[in-house]
N, C-alpha and C. Protein backbone atom coordinates (compact mmCIF):
# COMPACT_ATOMS: atom_id res chain seq x y z
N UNK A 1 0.83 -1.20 0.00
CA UNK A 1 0.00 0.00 0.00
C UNK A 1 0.87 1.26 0.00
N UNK A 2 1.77 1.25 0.44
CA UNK A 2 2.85 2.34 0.89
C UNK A 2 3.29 2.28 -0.49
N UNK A 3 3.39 1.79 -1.57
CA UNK A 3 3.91 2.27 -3.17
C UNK A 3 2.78 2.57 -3.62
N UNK A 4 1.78 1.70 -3.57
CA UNK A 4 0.74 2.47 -4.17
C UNK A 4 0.60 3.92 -4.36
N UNK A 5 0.45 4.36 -2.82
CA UNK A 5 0.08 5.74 -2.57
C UNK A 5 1.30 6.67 -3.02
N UNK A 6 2.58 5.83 -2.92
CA UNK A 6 3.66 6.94 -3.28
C UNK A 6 3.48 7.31 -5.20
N UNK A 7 2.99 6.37 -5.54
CA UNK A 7 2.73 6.19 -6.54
C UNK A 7 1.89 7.65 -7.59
N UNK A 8 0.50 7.13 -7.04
CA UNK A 8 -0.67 8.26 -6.71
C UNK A 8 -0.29 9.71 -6.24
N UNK A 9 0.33 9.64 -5.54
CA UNK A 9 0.60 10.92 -4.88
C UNK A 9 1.72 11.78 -5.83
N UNK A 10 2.92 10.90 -6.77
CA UNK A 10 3.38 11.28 -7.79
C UNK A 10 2.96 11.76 -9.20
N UNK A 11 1.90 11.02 -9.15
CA UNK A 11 1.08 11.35 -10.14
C UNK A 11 0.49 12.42 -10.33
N UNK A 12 -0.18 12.97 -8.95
CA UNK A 12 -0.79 14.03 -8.89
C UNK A 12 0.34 15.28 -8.99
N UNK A 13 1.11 15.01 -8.52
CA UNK A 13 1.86 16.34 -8.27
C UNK A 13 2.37 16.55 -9.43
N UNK A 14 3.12 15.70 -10.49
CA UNK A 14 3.23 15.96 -11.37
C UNK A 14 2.41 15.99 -12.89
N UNK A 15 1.50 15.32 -13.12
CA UNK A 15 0.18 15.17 -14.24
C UNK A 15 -0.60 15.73 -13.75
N UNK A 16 -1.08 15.89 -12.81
CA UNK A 16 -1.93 17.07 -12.20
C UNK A 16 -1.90 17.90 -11.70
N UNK A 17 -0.73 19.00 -11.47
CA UNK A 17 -0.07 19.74 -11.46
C UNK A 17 -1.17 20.41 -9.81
N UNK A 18 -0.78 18.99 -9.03
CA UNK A 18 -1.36 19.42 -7.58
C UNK A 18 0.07 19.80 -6.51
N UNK A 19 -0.78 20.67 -6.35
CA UNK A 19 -0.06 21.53 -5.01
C UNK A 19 -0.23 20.94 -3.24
N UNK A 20 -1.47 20.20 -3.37
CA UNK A 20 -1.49 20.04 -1.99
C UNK A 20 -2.67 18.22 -2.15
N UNK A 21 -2.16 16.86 -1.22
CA UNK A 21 -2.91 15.95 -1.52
C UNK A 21 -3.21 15.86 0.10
N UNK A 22 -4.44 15.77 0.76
CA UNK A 22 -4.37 15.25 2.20
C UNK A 22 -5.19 13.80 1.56
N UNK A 23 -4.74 12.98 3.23
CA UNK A 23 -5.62 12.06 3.52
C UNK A 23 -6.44 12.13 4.92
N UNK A 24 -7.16 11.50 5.09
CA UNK A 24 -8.50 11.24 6.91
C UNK A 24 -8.22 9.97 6.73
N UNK A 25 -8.34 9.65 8.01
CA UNK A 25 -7.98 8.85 8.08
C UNK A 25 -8.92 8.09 9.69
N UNK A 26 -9.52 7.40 9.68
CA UNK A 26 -10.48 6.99 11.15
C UNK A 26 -9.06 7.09 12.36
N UNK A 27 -9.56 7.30 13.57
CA UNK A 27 -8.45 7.10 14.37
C UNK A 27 -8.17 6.07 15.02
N UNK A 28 -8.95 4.64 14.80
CA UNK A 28 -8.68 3.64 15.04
C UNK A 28 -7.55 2.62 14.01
N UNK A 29 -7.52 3.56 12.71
CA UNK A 29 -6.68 2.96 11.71
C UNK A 29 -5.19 3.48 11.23
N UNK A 30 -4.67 3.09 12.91
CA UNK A 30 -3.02 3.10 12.96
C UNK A 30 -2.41 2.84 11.63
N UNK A 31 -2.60 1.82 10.83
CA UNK A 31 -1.71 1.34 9.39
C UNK A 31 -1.83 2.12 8.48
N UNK A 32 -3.19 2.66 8.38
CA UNK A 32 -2.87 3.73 7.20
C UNK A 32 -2.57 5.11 7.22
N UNK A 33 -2.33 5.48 8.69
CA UNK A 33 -2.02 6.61 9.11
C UNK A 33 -0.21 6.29 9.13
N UNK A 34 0.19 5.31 9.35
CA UNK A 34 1.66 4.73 9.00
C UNK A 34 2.12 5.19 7.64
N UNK A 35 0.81 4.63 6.40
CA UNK A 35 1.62 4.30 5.54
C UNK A 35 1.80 5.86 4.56
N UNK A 36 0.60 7.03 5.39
CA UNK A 36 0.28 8.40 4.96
C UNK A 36 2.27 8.84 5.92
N UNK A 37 2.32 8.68 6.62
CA UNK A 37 3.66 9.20 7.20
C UNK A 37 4.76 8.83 6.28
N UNK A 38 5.30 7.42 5.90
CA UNK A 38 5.67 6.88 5.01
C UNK A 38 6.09 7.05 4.01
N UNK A 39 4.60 8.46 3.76
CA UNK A 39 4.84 8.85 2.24
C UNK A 39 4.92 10.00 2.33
N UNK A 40 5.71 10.50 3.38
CA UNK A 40 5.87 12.53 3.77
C UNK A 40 4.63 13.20 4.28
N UNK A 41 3.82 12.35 4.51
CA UNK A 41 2.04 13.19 4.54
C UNK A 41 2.76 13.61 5.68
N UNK A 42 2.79 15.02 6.69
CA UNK A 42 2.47 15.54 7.65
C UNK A 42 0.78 15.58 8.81
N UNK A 43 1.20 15.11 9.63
CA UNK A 43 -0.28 15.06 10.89
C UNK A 43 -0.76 16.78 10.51
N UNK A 44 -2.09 17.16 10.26
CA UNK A 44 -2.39 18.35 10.63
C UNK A 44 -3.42 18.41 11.57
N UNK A 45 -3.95 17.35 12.20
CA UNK A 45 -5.08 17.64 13.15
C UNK A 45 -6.20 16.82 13.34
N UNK A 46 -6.51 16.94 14.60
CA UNK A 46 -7.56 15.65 14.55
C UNK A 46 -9.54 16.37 14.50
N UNK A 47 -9.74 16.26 13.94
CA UNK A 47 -11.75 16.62 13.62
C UNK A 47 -12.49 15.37 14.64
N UNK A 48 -12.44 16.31 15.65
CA UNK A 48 -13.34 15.51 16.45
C UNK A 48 -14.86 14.78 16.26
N UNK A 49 -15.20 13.87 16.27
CA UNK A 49 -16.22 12.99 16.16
C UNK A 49 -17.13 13.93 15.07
N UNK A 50 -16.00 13.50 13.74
CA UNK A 50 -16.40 13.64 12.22
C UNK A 50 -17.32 12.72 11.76
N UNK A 51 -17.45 11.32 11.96
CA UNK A 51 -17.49 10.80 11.36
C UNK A 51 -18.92 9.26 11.90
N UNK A 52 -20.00 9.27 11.69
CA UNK A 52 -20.74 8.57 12.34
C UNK A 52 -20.69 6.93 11.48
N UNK A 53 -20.38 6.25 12.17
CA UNK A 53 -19.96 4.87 11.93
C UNK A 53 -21.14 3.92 13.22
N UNK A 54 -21.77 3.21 12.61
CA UNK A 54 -22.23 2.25 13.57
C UNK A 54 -22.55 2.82 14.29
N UNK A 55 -23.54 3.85 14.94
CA UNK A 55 -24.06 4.04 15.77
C UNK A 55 -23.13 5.31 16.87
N UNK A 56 -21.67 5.64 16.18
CA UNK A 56 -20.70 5.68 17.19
C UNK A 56 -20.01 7.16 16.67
N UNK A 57 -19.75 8.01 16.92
CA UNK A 57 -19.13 9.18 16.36
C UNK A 57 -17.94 9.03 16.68
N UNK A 58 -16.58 8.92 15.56
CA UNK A 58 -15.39 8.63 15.34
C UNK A 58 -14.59 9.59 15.60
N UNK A 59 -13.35 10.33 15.73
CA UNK A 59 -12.58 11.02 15.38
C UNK A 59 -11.68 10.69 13.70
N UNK A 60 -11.75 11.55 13.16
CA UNK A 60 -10.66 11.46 12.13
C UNK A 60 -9.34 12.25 12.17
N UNK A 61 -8.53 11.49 11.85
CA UNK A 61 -6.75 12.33 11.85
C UNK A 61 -6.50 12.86 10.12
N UNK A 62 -6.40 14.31 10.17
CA UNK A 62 -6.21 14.53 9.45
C UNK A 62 -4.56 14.93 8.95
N UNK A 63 -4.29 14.39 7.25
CA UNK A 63 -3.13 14.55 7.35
C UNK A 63 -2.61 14.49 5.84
N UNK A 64 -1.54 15.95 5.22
CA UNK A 64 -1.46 16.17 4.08
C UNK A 64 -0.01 16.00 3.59
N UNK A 65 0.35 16.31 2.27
CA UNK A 65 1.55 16.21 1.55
C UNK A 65 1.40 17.31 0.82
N UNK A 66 2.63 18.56 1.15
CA UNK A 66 2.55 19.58 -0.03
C UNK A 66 3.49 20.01 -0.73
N UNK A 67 3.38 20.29 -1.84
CA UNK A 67 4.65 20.43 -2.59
C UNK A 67 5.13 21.80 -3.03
């Protein structure tokens, strides 16, 4: 997953002439918040109970790559 995204994230910056890619990420999902670090993403903040799942209001970690 960690090439994938480095992958994607190359793509954009260069064929899509993007300036800025974030990801969210649930805050129970340590691995892909790994594999966003991995790939230079910077933590910018957590959005408190964004996100209604099952009955349950989540936090999401938010977190970008800019070029």
């Amino acid at each position: 997953m960690t090439d994938a995204v480095n992958e994607v994230v190359k793509y954009g910056f260069k064929n899509l002439k993007l300036r800025r890619v974030s990801g969210i990420v649930y805050s129970f999902n340590k691995g892909s918040m790994r594999v966003l670090e991995k790939n230079g993403f910077k933590f910018e903040g957590v959005a408190k109970k964004d996100v209604k799942k099952e009955n349950k209001f989540i936090d999401a970690h938010v977190f970008a790559k800019v070029k």
